[in-house]
N, C-alpha and C. Protein backbone atom coordinates (compact mmCIF):
# COMPACT_ATOMS: atom_id res chain seq x y z
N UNK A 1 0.82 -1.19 0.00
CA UNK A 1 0.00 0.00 0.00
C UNK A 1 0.87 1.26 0.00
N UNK A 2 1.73 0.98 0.71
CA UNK A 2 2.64 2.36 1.06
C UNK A 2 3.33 2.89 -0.31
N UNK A 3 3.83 1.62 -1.38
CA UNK A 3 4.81 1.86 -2.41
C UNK A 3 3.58 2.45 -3.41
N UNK A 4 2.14 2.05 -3.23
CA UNK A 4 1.20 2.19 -4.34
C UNK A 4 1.17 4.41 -4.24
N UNK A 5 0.97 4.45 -2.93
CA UNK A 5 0.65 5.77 -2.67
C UNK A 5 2.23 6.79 -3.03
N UNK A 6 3.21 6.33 -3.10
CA UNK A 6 4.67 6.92 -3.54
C UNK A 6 4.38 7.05 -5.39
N UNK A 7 3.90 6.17 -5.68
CA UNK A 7 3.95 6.33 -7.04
C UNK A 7 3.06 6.97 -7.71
N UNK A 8 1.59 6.87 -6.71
CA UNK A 8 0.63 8.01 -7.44
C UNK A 8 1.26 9.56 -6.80
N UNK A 9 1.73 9.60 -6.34
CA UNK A 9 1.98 11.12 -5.69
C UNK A 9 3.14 11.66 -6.58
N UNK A 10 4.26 10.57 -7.09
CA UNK A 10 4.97 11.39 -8.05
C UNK A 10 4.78 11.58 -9.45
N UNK A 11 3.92 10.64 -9.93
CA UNK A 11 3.24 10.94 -11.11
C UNK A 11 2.41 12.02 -11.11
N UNK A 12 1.60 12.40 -10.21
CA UNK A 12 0.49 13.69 -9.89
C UNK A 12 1.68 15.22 -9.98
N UNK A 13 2.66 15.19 -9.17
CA UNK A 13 3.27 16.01 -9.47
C UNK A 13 4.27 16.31 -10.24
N UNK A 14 4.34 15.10 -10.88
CA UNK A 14 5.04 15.70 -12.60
C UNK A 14 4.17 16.15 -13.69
N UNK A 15 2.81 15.57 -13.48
CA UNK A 15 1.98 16.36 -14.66
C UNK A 15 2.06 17.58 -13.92
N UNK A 16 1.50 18.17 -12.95
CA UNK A 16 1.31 19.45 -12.66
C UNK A 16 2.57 19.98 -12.83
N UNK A 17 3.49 20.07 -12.91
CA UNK A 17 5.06 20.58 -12.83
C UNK A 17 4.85 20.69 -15.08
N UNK A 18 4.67 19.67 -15.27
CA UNK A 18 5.00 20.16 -16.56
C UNK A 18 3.80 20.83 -17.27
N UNK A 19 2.45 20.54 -16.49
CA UNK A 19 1.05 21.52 -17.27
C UNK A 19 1.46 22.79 -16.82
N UNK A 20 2.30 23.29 -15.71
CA UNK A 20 2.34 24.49 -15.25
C UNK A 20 3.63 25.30 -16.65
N UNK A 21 4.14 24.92 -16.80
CA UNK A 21 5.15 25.07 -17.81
C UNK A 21 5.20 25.20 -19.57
N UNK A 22 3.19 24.63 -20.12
CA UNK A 22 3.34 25.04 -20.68
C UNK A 22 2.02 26.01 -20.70
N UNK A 23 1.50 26.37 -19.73
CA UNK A 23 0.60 27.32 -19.53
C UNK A 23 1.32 28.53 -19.46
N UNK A 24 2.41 28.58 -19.02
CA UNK A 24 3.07 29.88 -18.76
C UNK A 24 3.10 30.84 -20.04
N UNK A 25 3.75 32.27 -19.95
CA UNK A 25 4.34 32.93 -20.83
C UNK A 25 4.95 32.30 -21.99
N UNK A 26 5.16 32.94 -23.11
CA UNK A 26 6.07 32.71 -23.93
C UNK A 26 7.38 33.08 -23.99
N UNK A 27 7.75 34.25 -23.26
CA UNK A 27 9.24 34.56 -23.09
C UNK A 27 9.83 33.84 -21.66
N UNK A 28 8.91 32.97 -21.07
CA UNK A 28 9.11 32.22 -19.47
C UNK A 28 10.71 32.04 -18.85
N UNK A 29 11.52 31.27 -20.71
CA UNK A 29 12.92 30.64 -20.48
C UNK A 29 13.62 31.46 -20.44
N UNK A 30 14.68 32.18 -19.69
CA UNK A 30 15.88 32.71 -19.72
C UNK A 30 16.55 32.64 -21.06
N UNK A 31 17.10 33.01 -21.90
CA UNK A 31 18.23 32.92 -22.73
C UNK A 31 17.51 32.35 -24.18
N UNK A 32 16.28 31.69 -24.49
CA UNK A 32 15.46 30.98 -25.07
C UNK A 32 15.81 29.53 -25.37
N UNK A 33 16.33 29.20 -24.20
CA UNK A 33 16.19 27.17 -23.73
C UNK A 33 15.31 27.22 -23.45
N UNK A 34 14.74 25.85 -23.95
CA UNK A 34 13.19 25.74 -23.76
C UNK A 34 12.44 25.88 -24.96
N UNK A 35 11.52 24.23 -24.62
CA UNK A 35 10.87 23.71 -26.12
C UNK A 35 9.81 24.63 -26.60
N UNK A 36 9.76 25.36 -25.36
CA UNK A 36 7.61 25.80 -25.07
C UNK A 36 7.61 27.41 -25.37
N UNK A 37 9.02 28.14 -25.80
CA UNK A 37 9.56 29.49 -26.44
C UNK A 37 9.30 29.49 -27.78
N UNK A 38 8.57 30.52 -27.92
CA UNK A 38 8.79 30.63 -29.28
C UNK A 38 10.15 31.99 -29.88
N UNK A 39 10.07 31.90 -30.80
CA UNK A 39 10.96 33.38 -31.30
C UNK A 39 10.86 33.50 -32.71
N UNK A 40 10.70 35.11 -32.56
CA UNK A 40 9.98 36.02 -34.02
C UNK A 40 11.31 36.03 -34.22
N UNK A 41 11.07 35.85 -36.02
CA UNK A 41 11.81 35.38 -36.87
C UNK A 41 12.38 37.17 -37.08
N UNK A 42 11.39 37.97 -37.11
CA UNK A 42 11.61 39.64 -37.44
C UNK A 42 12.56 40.25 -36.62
N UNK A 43 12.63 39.97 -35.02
CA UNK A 43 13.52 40.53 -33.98
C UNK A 43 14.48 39.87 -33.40
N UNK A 44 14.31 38.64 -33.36
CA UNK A 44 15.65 38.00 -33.06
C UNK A 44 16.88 37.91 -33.20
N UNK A 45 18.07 37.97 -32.35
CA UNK A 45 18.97 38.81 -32.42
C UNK A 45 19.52 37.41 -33.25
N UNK A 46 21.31 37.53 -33.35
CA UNK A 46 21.70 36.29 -34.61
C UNK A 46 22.19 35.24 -33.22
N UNK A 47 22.02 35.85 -31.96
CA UNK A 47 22.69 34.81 -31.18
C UNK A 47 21.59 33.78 -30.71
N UNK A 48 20.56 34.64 -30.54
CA UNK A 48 19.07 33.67 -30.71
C UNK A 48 18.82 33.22 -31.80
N UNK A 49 18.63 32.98 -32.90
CA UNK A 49 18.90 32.04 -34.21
C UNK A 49 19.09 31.10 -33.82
N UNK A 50 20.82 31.30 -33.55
CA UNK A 50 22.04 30.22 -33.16
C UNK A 50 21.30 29.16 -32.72
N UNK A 51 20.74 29.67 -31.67
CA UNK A 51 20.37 28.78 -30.55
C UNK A 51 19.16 27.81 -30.95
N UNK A 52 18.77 27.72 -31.75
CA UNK A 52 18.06 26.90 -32.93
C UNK A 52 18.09 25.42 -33.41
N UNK A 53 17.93 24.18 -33.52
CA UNK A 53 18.57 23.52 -33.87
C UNK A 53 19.09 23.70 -35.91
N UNK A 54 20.31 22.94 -35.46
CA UNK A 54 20.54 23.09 -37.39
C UNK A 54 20.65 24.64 -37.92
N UNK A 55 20.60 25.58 -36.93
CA UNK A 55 21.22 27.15 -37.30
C UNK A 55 22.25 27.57 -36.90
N UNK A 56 23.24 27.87 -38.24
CA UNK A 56 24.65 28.16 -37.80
C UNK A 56 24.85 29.69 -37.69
N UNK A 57 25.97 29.88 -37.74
CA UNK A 57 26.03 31.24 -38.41
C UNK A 57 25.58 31.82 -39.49
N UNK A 58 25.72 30.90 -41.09
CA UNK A 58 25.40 31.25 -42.62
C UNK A 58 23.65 31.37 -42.24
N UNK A 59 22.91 30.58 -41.60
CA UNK A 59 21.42 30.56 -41.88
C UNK A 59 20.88 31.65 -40.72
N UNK A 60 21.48 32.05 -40.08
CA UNK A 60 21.33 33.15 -38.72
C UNK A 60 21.52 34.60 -39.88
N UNK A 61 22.57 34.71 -40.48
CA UNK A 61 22.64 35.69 -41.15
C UNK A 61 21.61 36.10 -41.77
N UNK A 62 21.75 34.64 -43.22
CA UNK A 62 20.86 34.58 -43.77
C UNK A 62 18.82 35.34 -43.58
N UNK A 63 19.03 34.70 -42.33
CA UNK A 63 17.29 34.74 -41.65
C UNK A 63 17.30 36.47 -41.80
N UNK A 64 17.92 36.79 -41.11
CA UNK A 64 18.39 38.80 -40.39
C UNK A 64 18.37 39.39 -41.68
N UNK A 65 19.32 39.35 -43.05
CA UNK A 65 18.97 39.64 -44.04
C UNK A 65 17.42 39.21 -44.96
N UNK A 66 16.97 38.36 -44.86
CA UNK A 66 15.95 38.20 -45.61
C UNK A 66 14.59 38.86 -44.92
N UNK A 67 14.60 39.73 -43.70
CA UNK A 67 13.66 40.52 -43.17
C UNK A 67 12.70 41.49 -44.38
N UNK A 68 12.04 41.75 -43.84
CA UNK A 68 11.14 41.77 -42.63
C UNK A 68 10.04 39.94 -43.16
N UNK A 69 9.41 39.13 -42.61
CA UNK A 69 8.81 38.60 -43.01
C UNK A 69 7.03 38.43 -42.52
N UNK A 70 6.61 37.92 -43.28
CA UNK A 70 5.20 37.86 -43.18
C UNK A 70 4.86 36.86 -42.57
N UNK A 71 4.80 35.39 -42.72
CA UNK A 71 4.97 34.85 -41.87
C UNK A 71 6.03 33.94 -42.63
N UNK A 72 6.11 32.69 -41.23
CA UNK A 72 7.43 31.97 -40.74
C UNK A 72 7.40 30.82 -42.28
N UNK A 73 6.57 30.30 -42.79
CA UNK A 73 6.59 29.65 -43.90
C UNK A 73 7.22 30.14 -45.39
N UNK A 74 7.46 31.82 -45.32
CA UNK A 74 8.49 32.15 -45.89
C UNK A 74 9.86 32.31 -46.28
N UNK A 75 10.49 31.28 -44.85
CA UNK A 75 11.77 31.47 -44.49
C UNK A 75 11.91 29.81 -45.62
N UNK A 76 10.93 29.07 -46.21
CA UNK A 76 11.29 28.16 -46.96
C UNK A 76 10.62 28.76 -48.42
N UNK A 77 9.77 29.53 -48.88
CA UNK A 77 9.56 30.08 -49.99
C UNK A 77 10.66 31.02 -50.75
N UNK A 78 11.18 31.59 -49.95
CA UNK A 78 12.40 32.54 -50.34
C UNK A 78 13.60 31.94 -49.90
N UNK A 79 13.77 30.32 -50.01
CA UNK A 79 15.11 29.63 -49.81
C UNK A 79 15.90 30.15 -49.05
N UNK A 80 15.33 30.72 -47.83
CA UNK A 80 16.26 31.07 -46.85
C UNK A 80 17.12 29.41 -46.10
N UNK A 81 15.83 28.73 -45.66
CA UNK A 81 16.45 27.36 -45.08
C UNK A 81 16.06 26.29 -45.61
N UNK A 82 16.90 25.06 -45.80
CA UNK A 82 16.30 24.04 -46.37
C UNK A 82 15.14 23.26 -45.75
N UNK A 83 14.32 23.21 -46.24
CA UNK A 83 13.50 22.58 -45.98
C UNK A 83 13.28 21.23 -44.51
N UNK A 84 14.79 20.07 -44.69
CA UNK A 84 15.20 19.60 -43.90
C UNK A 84 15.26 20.16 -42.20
N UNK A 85 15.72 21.32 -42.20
CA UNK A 85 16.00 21.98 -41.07
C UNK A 85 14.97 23.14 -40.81
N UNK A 86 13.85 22.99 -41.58
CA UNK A 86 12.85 24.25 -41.06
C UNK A 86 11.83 23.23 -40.18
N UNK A 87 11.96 22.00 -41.04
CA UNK A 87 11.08 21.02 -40.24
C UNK A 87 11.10 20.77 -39.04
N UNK A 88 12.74 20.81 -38.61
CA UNK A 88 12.78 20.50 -36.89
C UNK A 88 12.04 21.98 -36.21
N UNK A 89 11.96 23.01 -36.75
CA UNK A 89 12.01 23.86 -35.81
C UNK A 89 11.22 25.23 -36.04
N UNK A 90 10.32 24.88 -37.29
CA UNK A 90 9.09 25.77 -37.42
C UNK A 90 7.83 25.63 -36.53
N UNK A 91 8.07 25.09 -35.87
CA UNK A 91 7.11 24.73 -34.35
C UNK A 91 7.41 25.62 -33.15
N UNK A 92 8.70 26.09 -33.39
CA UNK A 92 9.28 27.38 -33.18
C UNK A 92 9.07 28.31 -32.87
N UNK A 93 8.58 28.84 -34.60
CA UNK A 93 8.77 30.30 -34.61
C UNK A 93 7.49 31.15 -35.07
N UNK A 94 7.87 32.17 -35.04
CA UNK A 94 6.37 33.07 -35.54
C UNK A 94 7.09 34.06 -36.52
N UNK A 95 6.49 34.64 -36.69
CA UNK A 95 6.63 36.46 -37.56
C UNK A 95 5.53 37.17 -37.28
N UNK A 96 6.15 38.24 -36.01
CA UNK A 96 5.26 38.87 -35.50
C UNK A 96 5.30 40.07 -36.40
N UNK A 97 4.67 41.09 -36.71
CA UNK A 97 4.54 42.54 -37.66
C UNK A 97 4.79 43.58 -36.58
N UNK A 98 5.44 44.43 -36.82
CA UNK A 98 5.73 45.31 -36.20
C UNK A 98 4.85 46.35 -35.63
């Protein structure tokens, strides 16, 4: 009985620990670690890019020059990124308008 009640109590508080996390804000993460961040493709600096998966320096540039955008599905219409690597991480991002 005792081991049954240990295991519902830490399962109960890992959902609440992670429903609380993605209820939160969108700017919540420090530094933008963190799955549940998004980041506008329009303001983001090139060190936030970086921090991207599959964004180096060339596609960080890239992104900053090909501004202002409309939305985030343009960053593969105007061959900014390959296709391959927009996939991991257009879940991402937005394009907010100024």
């Amino acid at each position: 009985m005792r081991m049954e009640h240990r295991v519902r109590s830490r399962t109960a508080g890992r959902s609440g620990a992670i429903q609380g996390r993605m209820v939160a804000g969108v700017e919540e993460t420090p530094g933008g670690a963190g799955r549940n961040v998004f980041l506008d493709i329009n303001s983001a600096e090139i060190a936030r890019l970086k921090s991207l998966t599959g964004i180096g320096e060339h596609y960080a540039k890239k992104i900053v020059e090909g501004r202002p955008y409309h939305h985030r599905e343009e960053l593969l219409t105007r061959e900014i990124l390959p296709e391959h690597i927009y996939g991991r991480i257009m879940d991402r991002l937005v394009a907010r308008q100024s």
